[in-house]
Protein backbone atom coordinates (compact mmCIF):
# COMPACT_ATOMS: atom_id res chain seq x y z
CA UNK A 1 1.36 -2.12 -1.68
CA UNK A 2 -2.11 0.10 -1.89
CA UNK A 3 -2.44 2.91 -3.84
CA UNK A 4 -4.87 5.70 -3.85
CA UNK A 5 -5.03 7.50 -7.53
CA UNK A 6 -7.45 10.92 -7.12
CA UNK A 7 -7.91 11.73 -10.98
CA UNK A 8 -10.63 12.79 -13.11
CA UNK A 9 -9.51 12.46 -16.55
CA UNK A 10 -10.92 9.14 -17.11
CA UNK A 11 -8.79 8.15 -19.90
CA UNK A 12 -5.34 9.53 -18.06
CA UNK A 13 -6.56 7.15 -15.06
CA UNK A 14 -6.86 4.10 -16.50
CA UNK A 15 -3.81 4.74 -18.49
CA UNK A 16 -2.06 5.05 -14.88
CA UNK A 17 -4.22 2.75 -13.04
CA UNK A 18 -3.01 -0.23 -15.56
CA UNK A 19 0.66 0.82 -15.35
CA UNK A 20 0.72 0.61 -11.94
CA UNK A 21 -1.26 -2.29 -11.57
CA UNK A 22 1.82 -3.97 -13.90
CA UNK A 23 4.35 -2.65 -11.72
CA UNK A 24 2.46 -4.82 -8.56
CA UNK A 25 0.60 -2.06 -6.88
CA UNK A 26 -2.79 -2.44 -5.88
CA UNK A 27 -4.82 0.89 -7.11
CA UNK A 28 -7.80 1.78 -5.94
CA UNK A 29 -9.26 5.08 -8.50
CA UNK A 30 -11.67 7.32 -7.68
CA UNK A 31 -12.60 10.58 -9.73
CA UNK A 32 -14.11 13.11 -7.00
CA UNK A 33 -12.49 14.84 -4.01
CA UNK A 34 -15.10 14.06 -1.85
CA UNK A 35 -14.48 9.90 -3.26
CA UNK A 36 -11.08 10.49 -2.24
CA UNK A 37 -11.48 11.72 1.28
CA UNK A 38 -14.12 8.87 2.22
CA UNK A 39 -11.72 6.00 0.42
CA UNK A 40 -8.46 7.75 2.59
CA UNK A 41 -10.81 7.71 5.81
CA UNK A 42 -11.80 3.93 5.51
CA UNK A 43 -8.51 2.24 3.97
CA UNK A 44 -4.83 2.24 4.48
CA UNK A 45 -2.45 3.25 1.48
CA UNK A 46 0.99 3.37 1.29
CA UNK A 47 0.57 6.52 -1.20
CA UNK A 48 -1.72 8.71 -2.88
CA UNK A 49 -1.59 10.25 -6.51
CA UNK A 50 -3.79 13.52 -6.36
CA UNK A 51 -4.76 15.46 -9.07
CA UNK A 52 -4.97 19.09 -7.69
CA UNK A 53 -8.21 20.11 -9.91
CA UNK A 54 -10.74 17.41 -8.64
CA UNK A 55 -14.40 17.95 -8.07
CA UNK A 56 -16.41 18.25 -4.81
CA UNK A 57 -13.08 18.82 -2.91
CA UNK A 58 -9.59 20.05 -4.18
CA UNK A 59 -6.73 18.21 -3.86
CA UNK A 60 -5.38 21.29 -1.98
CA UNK A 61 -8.31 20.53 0.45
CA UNK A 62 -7.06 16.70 0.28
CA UNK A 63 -3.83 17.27 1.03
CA UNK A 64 -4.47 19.61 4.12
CA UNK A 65 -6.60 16.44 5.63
CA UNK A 66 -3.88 14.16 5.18
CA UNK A 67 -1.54 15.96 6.52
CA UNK A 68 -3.58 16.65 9.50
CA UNK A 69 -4.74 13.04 9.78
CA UNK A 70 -2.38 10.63 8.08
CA UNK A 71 1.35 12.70 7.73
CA UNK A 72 2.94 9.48 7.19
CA UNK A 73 1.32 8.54 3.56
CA UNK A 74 3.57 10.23 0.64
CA UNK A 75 1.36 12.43 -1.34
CA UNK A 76 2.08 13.27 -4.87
CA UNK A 77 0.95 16.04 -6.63
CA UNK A 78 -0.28 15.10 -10.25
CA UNK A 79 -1.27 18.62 -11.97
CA UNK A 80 -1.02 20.65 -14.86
CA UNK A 81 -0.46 23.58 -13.18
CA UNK A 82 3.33 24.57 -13.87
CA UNK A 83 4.51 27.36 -12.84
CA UNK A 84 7.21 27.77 -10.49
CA UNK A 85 4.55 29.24 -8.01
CA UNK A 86 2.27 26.75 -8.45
CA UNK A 87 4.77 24.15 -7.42
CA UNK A 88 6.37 25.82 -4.53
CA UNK A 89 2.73 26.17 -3.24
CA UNK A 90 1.80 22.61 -3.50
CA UNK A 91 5.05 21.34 -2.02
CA UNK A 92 4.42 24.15 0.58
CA UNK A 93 1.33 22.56 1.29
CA UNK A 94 3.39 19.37 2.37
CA UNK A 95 2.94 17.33 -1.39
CA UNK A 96 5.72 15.28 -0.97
CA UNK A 97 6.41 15.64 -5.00
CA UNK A 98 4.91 16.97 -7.83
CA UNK A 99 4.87 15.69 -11.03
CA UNK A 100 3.28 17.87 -14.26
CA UNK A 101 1.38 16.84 -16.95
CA UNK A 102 2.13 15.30 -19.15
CA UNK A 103 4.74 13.06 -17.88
CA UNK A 104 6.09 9.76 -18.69
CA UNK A 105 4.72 6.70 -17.07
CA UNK A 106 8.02 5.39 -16.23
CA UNK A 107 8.75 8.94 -14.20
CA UNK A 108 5.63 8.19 -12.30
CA UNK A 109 6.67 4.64 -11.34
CA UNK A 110 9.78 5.66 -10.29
CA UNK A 111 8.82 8.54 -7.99
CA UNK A 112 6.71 5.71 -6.39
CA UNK A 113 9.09 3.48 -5.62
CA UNK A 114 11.45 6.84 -4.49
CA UNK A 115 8.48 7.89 -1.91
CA UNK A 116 8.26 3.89 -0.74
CA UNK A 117 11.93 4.30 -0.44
CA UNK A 118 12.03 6.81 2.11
CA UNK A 119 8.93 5.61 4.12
CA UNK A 120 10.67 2.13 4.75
CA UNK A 121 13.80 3.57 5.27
CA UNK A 122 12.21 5.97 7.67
CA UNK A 123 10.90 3.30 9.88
CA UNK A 124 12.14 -0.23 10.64
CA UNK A 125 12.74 -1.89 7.12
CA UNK A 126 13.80 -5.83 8.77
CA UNK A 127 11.18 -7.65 11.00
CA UNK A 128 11.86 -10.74 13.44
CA UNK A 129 9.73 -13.25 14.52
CA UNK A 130 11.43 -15.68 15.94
CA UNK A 131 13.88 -17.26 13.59
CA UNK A 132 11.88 -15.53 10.80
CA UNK A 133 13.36 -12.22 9.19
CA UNK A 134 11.37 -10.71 6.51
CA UNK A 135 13.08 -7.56 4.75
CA UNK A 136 10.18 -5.21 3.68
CA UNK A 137 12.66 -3.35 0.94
CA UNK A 138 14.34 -6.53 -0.44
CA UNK A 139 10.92 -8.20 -0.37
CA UNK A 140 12.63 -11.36 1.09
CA UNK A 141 11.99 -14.12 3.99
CA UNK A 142 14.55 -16.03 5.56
CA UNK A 143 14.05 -19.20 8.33
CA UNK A 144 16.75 -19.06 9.67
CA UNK A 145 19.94 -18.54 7.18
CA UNK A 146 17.79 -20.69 4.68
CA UNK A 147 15.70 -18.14 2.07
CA UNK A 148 11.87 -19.21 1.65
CA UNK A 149 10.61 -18.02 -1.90
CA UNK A 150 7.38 -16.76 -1.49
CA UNK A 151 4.73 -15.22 -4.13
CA UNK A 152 3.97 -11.53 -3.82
CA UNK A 153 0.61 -12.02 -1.77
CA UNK A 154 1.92 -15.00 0.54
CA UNK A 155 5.08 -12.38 1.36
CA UNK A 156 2.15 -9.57 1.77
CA UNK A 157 0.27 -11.86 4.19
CA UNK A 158 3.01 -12.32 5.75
CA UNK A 159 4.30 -9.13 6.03
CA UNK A 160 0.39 -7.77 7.94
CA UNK A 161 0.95 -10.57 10.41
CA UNK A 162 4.18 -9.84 11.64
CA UNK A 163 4.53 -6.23 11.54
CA UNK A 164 2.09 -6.20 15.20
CA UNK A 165 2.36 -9.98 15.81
CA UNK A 166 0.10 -9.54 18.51
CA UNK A 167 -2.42 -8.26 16.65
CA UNK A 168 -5.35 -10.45 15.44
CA UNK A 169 -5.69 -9.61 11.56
CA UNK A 170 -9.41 -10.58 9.88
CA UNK A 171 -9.70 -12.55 6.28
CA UNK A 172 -11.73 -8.86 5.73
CA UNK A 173 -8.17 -6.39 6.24
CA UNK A 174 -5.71 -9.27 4.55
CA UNK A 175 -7.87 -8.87 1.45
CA UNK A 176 -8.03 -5.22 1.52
CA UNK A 177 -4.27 -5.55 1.35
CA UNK A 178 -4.20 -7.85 -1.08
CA UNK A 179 -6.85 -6.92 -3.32
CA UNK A 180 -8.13 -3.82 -5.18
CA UNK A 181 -11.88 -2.53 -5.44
CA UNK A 182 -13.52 -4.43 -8.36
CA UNK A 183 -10.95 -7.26 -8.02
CA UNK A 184 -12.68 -10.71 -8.40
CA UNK A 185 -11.87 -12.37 -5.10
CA UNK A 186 -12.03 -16.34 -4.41
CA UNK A 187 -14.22 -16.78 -1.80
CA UNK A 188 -11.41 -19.31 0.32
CA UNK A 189 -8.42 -17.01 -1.21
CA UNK A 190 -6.90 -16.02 1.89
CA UNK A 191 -7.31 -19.77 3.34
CA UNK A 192 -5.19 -20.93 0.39
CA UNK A 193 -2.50 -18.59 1.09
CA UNK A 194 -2.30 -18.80 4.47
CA UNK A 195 -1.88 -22.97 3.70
CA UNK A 196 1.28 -22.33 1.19
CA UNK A 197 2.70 -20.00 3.83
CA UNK A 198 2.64 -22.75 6.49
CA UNK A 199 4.02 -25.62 4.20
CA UNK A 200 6.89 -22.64 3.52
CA UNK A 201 8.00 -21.50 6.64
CA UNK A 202 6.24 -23.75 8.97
CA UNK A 203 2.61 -24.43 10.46
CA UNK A 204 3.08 -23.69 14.20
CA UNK A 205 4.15 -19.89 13.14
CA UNK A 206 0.33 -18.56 12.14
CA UNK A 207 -2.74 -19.28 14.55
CA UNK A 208 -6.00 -19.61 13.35
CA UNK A 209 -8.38 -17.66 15.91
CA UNK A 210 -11.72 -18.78 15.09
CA UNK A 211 -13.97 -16.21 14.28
CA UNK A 212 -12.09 -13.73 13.89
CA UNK A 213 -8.86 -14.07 12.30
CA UNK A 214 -5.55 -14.93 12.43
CA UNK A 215 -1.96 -13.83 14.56
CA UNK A 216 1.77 -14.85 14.80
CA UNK A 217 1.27 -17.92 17.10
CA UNK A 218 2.82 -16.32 20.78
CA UNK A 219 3.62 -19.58 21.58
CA UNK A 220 6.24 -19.98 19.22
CA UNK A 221 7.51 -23.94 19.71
CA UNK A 222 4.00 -25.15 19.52
C-alpha cells in the first residue's frame, strides 16, 4: 500500500513517515501543496494524509481536486484547527476523517487501516485467476485449497497482475508499487520477485512480454 503524507512540519513528518513505514506502508512525503497535487497527478495511492495549512496550495484546495479527480482515494484531514466548525467544514468538503493535532501515532495507524477497510470492502476484496484466489484484506494466496506463503512485495506483485490480468504491467509501475521515493532499488529487483513467485505458485501463471512488461499468462495450461 502507497501513501501520500502532505505535511510541512518537518519534524511531525518524519515522525509519521517512519511510523508508517513500520506498519508496511509505502510513504511518499512532500511539504508543499503544489508538491502534493503534482505527486497525486502522476502516482496512484491508496490514501492521502493532508495537512490543511500547506504552502503554495491548501489542503482545502487539495481536497476539492481529489474529489473532483480521484473520489475513490480516502483523504484524511491532519490539522490543528479544532473547532467544531472547522471540522464539520473539512468533512463537508468530503475529508473522509479528520484527525487533530496532536494525536497519537497509534490513532493515526488505525484510522488507516479503518479507511483501507472500507475501500476493499467497497469493491471486490477476493480475486480469481484460475485456481489462484488472492484475498486483498486477509493478505493471503491460495492454489487451489493449498495456502502459498508469500513475502509482502511477492503478494503486492501479485496482487497488480491480477487485479486487470489482461493488462500488461511495466518493471517501471511494479516498483512504484513497491517502492517509495528515495528508496534504494536493486537494479534486477522486480526480476527476483517475479522468479520466487513462479517457484510459489507456478511458472506458466506470469508471462514475460519482452519489452514491455509482464501479464497473467491468458493461456492458462501453458
Amino acid at each position: 500500500m502507497r501513501l501520500l503524507l502532505a505535511e510541512d512540519d518537518v519534524s511531525q513528518a518524519e515522525s509519521i513517515k517512519s511510523w508508517l513505514e513500520m506498519d508496511g506502508y509505502n510513504v511518499d512525503w512532500v511539504e508543499r501543496g503544489d508538491y502534493a497535487i503534482l505527486a497525486i497527478e502522476q502516482h496512484h495511492y491508496d490514501c492521502v494524509l493532508l495537512d490543511r495549512g500547506l504552502p503554495n496550495a491548501s489542503g482545502d484546495e487539495i481536497l476539492k481536486i481529489l474529489k473532483q479527480k480521484y473520489s475513490a482515494i480516502p483523504v484524511i484531514f491532519l490539522t490543528a484547527k479544532d473547532s467544531i466548525q472547522d471540522r464539520v467544514q473539512g468533512l463537508d468538503l468530503g475529508a473522509n476523517d479528520y484527525l487533530i493535532k496532536p494525536f497519537s501515532l497509534e490513532e493515526l495507524s488505525a484510522r488507516v487501516r479503518a479507511q483501507l477497510r472500507q475501500t476493499q470492502t467497497s469493491g471486490q476484496h477476493v480475486i480469481k485467476y484460475a485456481n489462484l484466489s488472492l484475498d486483498i484484506q486477509a493478505k493471503t494466496v491460495f492454489l487451489g485449497d493449498q495456502l502459498v506463503n508469500l513475502t509482502a512485495k511477492e503478494f503486492q506483485i501479485l496482487y497488480r497482475l491480477m487485479v486487470k490480468p489482461e493488462h500488461i504491467v511495466t518493471r517501471e509501475q511494479l516498483e512504484e508499487s513497491l517502492y517509495a521515493w528515495g528508496d534504494e532499488i536493486e537494479s534486477n529487483a522486480i526480476e527476483v520477485f517475479i522468479y520466487q513467485l513462479r517457484k510459489k505458485i507456478g511458472s506458466h501463471f506470469i508471462k514475460t512480454i519482452r519489452g514491455l512488461g509482464y501479464r497473467m499468462n491468458q493461456e492458462k495450461s501453458e
